[in-house]
N, C-alpha and C. Protein backbone atom coordinates (compact mmCIF):
# COMPACT_ATOMS: atom_id res chain seq x y z
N UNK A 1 10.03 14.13 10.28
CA UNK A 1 9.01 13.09 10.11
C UNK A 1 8.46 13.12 8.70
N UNK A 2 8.40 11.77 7.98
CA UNK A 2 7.66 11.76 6.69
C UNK A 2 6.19 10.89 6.99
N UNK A 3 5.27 11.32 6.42
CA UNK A 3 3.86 10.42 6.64
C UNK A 3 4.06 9.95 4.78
N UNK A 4 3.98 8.49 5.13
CA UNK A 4 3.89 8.08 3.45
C UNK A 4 2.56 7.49 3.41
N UNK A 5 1.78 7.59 1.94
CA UNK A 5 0.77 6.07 2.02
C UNK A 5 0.67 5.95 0.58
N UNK A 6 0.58 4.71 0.63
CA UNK A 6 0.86 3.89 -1.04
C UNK A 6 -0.71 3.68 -1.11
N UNK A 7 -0.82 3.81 -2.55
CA UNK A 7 -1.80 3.28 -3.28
C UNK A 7 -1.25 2.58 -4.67
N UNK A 8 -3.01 1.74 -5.15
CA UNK A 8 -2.74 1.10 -6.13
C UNK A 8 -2.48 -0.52 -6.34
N UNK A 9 -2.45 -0.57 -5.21
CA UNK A 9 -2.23 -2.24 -5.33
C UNK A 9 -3.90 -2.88 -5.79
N UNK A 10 -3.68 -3.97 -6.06
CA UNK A 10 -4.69 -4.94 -6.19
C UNK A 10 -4.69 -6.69 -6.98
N UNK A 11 -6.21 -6.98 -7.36
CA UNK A 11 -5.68 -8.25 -8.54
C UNK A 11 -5.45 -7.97 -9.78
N UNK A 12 -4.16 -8.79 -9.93
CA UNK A 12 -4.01 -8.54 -11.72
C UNK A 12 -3.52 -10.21 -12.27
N UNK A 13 -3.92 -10.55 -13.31
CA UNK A 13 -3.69 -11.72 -13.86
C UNK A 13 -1.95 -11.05 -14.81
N UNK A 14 -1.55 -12.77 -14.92
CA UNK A 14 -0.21 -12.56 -14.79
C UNK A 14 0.04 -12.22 -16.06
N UNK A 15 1.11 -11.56 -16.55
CA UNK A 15 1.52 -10.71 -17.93
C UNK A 15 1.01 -8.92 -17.92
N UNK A 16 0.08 -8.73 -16.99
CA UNK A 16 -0.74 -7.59 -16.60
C UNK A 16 -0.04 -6.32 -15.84
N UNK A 17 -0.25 -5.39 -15.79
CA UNK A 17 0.02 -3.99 -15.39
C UNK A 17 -0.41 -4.00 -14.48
N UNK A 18 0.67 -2.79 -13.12
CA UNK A 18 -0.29 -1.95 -12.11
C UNK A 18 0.61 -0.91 -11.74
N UNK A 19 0.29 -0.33 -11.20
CA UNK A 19 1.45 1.18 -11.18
C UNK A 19 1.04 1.75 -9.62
N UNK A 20 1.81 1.48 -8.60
CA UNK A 20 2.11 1.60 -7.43
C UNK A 20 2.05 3.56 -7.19
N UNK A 21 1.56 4.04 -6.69
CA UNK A 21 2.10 5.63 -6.18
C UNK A 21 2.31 5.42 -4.21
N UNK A 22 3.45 6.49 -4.00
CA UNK A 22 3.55 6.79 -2.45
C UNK A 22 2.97 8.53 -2.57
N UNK A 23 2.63 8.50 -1.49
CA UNK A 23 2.42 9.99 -1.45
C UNK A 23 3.13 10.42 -0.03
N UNK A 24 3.84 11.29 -0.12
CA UNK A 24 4.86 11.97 0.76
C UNK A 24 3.88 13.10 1.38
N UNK A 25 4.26 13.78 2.57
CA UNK A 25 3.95 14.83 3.57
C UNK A 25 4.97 14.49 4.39
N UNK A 26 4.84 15.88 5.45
CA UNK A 26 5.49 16.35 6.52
C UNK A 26 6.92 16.65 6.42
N UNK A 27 7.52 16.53 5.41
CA UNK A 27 9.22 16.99 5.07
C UNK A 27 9.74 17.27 3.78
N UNK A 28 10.51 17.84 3.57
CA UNK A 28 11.19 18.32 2.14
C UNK A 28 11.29 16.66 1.28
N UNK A 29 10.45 16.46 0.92
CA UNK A 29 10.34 14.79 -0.42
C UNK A 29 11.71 15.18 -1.04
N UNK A 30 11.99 16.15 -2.05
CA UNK A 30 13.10 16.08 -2.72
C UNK A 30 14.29 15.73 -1.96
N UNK A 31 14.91 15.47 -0.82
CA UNK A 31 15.71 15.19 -0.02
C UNK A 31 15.69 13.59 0.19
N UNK A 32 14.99 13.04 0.33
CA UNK A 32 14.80 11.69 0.47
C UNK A 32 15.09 10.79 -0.70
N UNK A 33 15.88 9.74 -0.47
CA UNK A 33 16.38 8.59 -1.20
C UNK A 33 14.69 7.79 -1.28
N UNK A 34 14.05 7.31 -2.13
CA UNK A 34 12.89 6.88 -1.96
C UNK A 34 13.11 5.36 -2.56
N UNK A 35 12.22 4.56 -2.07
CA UNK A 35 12.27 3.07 -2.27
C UNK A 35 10.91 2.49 -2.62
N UNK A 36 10.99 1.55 -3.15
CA UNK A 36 9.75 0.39 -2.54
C UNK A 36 10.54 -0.79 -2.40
N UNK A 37 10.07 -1.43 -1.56
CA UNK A 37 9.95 -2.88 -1.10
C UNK A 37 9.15 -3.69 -1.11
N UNK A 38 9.19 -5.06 -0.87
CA UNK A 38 7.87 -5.96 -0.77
C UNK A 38 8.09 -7.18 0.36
N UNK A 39 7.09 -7.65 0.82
CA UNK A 39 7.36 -8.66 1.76
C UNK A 39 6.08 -9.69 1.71
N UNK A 40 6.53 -10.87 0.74
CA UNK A 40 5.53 -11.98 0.32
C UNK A 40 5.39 -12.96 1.89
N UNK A 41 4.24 -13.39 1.86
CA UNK A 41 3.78 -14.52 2.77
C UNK A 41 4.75 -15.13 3.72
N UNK A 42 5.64 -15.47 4.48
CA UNK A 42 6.77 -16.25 5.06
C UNK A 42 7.98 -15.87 4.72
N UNK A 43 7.78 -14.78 4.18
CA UNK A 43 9.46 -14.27 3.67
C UNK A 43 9.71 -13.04 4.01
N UNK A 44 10.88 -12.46 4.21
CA UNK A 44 11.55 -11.16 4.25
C UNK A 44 11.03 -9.89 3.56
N UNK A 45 11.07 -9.24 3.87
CA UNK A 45 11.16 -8.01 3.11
C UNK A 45 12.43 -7.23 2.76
N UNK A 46 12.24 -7.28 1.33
CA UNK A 46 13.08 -7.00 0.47
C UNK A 46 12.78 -5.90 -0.26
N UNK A 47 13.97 -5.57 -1.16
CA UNK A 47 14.23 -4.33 -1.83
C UNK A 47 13.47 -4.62 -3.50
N UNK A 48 12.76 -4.28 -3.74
CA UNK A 48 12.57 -3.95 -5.12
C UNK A 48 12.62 -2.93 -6.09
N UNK A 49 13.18 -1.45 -5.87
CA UNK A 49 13.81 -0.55 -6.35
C UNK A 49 13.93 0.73 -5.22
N UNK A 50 14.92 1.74 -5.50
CA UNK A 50 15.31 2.96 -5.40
C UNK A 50 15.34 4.20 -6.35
N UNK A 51 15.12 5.50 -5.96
CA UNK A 51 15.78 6.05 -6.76
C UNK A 51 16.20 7.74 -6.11
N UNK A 52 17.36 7.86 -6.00
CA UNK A 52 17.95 8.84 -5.24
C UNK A 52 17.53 10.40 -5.31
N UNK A 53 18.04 11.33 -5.08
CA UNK A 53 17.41 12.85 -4.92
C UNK A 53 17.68 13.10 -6.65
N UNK A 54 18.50 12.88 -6.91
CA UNK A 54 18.88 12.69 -8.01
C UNK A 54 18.74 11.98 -9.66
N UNK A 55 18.00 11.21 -9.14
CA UNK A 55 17.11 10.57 -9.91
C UNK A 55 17.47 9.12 -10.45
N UNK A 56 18.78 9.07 -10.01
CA UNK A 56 19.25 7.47 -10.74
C UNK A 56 18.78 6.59 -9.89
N UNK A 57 18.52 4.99 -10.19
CA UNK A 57 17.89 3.99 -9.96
C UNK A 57 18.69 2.70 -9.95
N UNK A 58 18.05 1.92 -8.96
CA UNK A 58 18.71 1.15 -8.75
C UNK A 58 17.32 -0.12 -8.90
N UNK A 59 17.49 -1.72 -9.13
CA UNK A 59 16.57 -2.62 -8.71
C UNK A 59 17.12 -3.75 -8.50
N UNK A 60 16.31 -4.80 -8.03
CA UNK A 60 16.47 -5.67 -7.78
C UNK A 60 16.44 -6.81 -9.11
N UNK A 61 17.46 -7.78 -8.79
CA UNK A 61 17.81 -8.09 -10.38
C UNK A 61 15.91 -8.85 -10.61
N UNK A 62 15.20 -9.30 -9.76
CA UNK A 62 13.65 -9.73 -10.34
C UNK A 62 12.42 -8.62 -10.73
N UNK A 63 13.43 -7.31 -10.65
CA UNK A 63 12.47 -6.37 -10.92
C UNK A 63 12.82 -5.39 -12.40
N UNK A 64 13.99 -5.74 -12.52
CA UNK A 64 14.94 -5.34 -13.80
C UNK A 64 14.32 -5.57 -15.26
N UNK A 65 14.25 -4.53 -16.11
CA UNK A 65 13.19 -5.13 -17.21
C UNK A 65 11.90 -4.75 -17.29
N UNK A 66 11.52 -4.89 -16.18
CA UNK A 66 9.78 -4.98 -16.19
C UNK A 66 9.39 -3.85 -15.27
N UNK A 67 9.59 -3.68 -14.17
CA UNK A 67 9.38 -2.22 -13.31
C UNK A 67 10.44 -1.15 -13.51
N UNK A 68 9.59 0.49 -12.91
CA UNK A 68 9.96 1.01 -13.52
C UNK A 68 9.66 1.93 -12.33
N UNK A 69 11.48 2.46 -11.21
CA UNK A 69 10.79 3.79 -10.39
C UNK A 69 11.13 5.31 -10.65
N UNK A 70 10.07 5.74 -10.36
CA UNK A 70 10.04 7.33 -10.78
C UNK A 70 9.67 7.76 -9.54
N UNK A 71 9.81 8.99 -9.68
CA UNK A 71 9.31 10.51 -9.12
C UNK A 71 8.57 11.93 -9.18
N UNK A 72 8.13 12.62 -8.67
CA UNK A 72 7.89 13.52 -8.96
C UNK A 72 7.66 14.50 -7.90
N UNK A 73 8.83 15.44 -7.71
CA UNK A 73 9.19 15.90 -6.42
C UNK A 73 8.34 17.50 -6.50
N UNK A 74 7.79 17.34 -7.63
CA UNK A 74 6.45 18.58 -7.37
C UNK A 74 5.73 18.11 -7.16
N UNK A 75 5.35 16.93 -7.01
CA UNK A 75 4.02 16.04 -6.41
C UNK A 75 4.19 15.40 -4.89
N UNK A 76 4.88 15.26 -4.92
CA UNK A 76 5.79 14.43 -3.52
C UNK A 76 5.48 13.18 -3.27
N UNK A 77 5.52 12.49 -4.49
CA UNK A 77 5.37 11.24 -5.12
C UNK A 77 6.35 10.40 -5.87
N UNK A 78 6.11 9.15 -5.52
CA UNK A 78 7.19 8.12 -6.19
C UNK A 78 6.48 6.96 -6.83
N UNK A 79 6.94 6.93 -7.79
CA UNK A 79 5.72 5.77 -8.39
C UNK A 79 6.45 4.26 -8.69
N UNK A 80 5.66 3.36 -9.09
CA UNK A 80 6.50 2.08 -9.25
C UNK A 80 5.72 1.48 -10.32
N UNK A 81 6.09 1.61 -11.42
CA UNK A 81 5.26 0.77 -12.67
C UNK A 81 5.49 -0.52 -12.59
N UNK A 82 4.70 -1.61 -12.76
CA UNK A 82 5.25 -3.00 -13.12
C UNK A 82 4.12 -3.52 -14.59
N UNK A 83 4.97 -4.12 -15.00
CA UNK A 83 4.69 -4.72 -16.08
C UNK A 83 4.94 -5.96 -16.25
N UNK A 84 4.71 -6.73 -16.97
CA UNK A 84 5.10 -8.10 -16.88
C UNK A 84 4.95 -9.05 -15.71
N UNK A 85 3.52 -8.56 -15.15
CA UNK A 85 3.56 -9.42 -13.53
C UNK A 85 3.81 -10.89 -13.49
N UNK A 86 4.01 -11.30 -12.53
CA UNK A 86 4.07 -12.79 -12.70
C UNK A 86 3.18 -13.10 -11.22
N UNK A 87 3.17 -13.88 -11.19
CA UNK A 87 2.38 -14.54 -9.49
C UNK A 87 3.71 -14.60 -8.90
N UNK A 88 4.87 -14.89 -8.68
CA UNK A 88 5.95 -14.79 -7.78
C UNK A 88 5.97 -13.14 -7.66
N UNK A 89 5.28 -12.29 -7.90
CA UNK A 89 5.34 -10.34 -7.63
C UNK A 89 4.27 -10.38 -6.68
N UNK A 90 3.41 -11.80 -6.40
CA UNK A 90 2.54 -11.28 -5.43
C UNK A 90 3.62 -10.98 -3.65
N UNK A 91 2.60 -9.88 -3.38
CA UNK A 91 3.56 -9.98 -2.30
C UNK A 91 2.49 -8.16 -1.31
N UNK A 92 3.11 -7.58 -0.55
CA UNK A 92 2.55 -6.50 0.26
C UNK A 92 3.75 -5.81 -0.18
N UNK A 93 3.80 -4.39 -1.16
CA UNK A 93 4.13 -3.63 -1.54
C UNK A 93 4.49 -2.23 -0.41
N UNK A 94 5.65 -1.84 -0.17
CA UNK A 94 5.84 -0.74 0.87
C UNK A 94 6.99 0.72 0.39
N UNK A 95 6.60 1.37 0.76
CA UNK A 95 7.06 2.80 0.11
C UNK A 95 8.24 2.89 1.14
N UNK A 96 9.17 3.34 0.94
CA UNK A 96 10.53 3.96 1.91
C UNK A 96 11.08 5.02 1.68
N UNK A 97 11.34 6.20 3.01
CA UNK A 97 12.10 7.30 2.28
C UNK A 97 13.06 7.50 3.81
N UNK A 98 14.25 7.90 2.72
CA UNK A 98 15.53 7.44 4.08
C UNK A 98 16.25 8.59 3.69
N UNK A 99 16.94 9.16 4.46
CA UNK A 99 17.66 10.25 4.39
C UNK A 99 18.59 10.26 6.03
N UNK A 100 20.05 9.99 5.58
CA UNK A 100 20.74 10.47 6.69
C UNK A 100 20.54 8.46 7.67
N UNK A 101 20.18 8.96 8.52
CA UNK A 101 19.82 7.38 9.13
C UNK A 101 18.29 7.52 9.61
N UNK A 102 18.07 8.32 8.81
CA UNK A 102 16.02 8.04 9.41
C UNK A 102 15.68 7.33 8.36
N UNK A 103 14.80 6.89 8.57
CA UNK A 103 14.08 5.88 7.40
C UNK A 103 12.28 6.15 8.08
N UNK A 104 11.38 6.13 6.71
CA UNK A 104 9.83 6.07 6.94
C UNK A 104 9.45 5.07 6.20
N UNK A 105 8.61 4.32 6.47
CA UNK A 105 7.69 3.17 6.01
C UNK A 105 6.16 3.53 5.46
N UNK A 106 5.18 3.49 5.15
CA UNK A 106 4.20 3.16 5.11
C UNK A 106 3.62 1.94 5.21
N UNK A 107 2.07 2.17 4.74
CA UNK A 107 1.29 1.66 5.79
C UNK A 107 1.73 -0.42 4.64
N UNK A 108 1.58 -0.05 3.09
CA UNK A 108 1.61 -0.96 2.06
C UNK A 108 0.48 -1.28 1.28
N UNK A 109 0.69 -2.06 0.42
CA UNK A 109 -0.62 -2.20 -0.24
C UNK A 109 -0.37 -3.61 -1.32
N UNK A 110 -1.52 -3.92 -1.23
CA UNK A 110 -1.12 -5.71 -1.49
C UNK A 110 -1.38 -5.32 -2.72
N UNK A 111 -0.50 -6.53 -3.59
CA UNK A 111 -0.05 -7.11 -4.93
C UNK A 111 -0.48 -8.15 -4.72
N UNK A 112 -1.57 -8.48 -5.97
CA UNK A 112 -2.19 -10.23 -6.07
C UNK A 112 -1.99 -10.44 -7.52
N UNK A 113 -1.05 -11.71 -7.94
CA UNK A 113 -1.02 -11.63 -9.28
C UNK A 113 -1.43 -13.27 -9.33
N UNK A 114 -2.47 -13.19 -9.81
CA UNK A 114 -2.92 -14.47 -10.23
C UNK A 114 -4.22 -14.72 -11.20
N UNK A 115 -4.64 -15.91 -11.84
CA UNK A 115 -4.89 -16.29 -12.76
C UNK A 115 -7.00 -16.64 -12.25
């Protein structure tokens, strides 16, 4: 079992910064493939980056450029920089850590990018 919970969300006007953290408990963090996702108003939830035990990264081509995921597996934390917000980044922000075929969610934390 992993207990995740994200912080950091909030309002930011567009061109503006915010830097997402998950905080990990209850299992070995360095083992876990870690993610965030997002899921705007009437739409899906989707992938907006990874980054493996290992440290390489993966994103989503609207997150490419401008966000930025990290780790820190002495912290048992994963962070998600964004930069360059736009109002299409508004959306409910969610932490993922998957290993094997388990997967954990948290709870999320809203992204408001507007003017």
């Amino acid at each position: 079992q992993v207990q995740l919970v994200e912080s950091g969300g909030g309002l930011v006007q567009p061109g503006g910064s915010l830097r997402l953290s998950c905080a990990a408990s209850g299992s070995i963090f360095r083992l876990y493939v870690m993610g965030w996702y997002r899921q705007a108003p009437g739409k899906q939830r989707e992938l907006v980056a990874t980054i493996t035990t290992s440290g390489s990264t993966n994103y989503a081509d609207s997150a490419k450029d401008r966000f930025t995921i990290s780790r820190d597996n002495a912290k048992n934390t994963v962070y998600l920089q964004m930069d360059s917000l736009k109002p299409e980044d508004t959306a409910v922000y969610y932490c993922n850590a998957a290993r094997f075929r388990s997967a954990y969610w948290g709870q999320g934390t809203q992204v408001t990018v507007s003017s």
